[in-house]
N, C-alpha and C. Protein backbone atom coordinates (compact mmCIF):
# COMPACT_ATOMS: atom_id res chain seq x y z
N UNK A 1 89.16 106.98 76.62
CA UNK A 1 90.37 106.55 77.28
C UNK A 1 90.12 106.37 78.78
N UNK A 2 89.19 106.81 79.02
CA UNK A 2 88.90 106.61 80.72
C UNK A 2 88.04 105.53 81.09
N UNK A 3 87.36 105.08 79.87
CA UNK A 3 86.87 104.02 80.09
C UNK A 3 87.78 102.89 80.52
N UNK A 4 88.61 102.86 79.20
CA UNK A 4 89.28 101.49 79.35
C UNK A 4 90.01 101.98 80.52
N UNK A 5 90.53 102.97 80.97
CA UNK A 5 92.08 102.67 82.33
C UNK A 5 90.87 102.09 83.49
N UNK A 6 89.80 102.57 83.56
CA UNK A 6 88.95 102.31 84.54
C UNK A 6 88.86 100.44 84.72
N UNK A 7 88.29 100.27 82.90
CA UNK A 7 88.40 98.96 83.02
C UNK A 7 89.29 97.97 83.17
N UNK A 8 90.88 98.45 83.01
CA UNK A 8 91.71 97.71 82.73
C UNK A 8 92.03 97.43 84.14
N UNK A 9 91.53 98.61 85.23
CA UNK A 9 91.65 98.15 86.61
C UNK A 9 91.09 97.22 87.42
N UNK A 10 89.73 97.21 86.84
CA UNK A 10 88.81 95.87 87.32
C UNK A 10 89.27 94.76 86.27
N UNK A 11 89.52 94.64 85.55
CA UNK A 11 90.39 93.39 84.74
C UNK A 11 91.51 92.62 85.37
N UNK A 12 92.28 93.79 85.85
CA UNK A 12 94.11 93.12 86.68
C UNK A 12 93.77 92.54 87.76
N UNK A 13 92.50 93.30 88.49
CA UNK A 13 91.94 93.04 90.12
C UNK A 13 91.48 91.63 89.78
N UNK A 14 90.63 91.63 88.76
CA UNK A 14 90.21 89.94 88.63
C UNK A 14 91.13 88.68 88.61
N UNK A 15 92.04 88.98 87.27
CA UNK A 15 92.90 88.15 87.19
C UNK A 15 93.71 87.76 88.48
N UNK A 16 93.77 88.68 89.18
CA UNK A 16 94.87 88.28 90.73
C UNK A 16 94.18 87.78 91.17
N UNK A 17 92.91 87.98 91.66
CA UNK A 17 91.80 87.32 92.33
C UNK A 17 91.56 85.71 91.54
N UNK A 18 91.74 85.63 90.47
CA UNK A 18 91.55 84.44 90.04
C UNK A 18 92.87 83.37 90.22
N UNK A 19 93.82 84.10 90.13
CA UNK A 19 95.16 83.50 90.04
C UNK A 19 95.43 83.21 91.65
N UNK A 20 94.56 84.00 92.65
CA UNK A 20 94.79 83.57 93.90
C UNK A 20 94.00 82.52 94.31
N UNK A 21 92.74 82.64 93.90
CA UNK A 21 91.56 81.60 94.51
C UNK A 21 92.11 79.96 94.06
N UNK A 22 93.28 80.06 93.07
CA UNK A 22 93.49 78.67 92.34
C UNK A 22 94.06 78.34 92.66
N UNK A 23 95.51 78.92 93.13
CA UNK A 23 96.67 78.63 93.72
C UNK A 23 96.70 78.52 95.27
N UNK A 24 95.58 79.21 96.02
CA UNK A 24 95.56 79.08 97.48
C UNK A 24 95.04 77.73 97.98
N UNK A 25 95.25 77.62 99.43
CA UNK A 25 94.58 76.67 99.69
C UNK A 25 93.23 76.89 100.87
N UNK A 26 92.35 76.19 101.36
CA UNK A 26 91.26 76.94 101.97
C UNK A 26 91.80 77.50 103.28
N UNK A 27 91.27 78.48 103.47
CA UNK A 27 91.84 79.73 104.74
C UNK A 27 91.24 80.52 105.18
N UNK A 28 90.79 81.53 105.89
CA UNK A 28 90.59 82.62 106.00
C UNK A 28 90.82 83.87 105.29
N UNK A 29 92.29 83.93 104.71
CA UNK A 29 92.62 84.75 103.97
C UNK A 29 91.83 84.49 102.45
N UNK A 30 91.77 83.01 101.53
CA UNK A 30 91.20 83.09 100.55
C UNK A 30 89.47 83.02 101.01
N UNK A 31 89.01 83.06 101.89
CA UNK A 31 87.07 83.69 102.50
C UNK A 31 87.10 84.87 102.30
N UNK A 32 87.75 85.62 102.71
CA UNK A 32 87.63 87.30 102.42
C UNK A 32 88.07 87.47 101.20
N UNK A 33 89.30 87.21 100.24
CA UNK A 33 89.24 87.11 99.45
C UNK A 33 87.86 87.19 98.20
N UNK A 34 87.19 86.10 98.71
CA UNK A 34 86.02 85.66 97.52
C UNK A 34 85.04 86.59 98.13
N UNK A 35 84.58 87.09 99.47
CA UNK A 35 83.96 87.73 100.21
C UNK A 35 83.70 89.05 99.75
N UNK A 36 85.09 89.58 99.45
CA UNK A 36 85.00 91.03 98.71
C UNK A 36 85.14 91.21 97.26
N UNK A 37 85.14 90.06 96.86
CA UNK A 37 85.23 89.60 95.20
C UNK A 37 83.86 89.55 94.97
N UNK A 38 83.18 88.70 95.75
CA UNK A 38 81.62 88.85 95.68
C UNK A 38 81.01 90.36 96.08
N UNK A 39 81.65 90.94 96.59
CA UNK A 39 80.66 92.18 97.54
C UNK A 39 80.85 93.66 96.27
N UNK A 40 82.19 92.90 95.37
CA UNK A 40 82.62 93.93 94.30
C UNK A 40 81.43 93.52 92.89
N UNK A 41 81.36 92.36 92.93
CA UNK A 41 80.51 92.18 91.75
C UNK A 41 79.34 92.32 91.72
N UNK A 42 78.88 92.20 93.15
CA UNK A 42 77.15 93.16 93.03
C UNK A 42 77.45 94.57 93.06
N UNK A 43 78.25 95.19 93.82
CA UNK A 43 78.10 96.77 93.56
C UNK A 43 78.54 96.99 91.70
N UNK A 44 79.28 96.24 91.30
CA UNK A 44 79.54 96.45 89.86
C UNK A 44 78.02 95.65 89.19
N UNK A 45 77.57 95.10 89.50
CA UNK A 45 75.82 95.11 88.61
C UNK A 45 74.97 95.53 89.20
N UNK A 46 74.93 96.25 90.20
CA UNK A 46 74.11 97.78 90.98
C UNK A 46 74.88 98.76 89.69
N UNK A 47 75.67 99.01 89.58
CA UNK A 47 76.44 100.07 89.15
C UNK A 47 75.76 100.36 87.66
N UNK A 48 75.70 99.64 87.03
CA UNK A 48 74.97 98.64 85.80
C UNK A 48 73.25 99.63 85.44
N UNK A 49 72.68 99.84 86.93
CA UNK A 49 71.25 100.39 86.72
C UNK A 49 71.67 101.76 87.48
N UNK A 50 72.25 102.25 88.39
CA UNK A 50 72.35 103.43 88.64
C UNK A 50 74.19 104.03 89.04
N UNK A 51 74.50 105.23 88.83
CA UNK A 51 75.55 105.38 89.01
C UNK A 51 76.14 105.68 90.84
N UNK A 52 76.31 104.45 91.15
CA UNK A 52 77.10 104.06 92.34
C UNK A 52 78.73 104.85 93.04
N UNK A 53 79.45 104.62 91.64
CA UNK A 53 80.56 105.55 92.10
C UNK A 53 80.61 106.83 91.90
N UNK A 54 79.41 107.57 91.58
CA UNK A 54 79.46 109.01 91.15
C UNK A 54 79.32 109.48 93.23
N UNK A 55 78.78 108.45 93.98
CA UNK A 55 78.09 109.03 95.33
C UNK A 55 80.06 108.17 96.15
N UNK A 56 80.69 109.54 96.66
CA UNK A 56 81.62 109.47 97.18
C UNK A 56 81.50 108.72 98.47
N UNK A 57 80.39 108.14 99.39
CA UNK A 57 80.61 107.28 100.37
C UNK A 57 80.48 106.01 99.94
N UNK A 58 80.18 105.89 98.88
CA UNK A 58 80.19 104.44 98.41
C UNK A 58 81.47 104.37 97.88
N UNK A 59 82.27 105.28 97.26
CA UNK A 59 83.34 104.69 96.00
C UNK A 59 84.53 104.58 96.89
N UNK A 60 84.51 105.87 97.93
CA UNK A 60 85.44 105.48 99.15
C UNK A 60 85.60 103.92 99.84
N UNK A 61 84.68 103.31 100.12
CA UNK A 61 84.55 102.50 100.78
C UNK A 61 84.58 101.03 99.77
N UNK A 62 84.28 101.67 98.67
CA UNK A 62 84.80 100.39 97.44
C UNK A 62 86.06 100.30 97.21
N UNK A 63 86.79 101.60 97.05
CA UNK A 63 88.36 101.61 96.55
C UNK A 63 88.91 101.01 97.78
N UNK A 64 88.71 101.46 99.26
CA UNK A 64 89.08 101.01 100.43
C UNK A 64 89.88 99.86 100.19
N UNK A 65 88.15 98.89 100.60
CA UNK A 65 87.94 97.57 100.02
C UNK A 65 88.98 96.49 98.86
N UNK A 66 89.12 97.23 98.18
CA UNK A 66 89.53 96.47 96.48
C UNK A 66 91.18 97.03 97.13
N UNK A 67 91.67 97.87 97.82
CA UNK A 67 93.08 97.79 98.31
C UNK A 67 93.51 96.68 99.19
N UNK A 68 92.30 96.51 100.53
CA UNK A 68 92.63 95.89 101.39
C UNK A 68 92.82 94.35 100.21
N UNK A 69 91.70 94.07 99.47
CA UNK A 69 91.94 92.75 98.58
C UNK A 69 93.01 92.72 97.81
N UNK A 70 93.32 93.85 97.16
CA UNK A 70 94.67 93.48 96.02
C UNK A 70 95.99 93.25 97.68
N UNK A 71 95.83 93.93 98.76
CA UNK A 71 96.98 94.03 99.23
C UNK A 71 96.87 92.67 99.98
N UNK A 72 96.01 91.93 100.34
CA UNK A 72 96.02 90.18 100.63
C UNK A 72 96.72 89.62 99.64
N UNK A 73 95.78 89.78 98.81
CA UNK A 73 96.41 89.04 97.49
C UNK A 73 98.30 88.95 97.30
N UNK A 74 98.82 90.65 97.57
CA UNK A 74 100.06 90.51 97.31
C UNK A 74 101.01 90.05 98.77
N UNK A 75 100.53 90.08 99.72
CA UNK A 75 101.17 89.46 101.03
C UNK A 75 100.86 88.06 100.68
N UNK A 76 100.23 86.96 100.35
CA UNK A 76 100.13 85.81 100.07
C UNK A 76 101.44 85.56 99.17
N UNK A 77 101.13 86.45 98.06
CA UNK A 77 102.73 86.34 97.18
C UNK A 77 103.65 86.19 97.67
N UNK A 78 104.06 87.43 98.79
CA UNK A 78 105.18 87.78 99.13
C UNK A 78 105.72 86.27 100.14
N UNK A 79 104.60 85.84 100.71
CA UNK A 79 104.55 84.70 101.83
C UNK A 79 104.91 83.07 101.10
N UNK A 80 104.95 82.94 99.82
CA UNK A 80 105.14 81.74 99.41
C UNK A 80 106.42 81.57 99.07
């Protein structure tokens, strides 16, 4: 069961991320966007060969990260 809530979190994060990159138009806001979309998918295939979020200065600074992105994502919403 901890798998999937884990996964179902990187699943929702995608879909917004996808549903934003389509619907935006080019900006600054959708560069960082893809910026930390990219910077999430290598630490998630690093993650793949060694365990990444078990070391708390990394997972800090990932969850950070993946807030500051979901919370773009939802100010864009709020802004249209």
């Amino acid at each position: 069961m901890g798998f999937v809530a884990f996964f179902l979190i990187f699943m929702e994060i995608t879909t917004q991320v996808f549903h934003f990159v389509k619907t935006s138009h080019t900006g600054l806001r959708k560069s960082l966007v893809m910026a930390l979309s990219g910077a999430a998918l290598g630490l998630l295939a690093n993650a793949v060969f060694i365990d990444v979020f078990e070391s708390s200065k990394i997972a800090f600074i990932f969850w950070i990260l993946m807030g500051i992105l979901v919370g773009m994502i939802k100010l864009k919403e709020e802004n249209v």
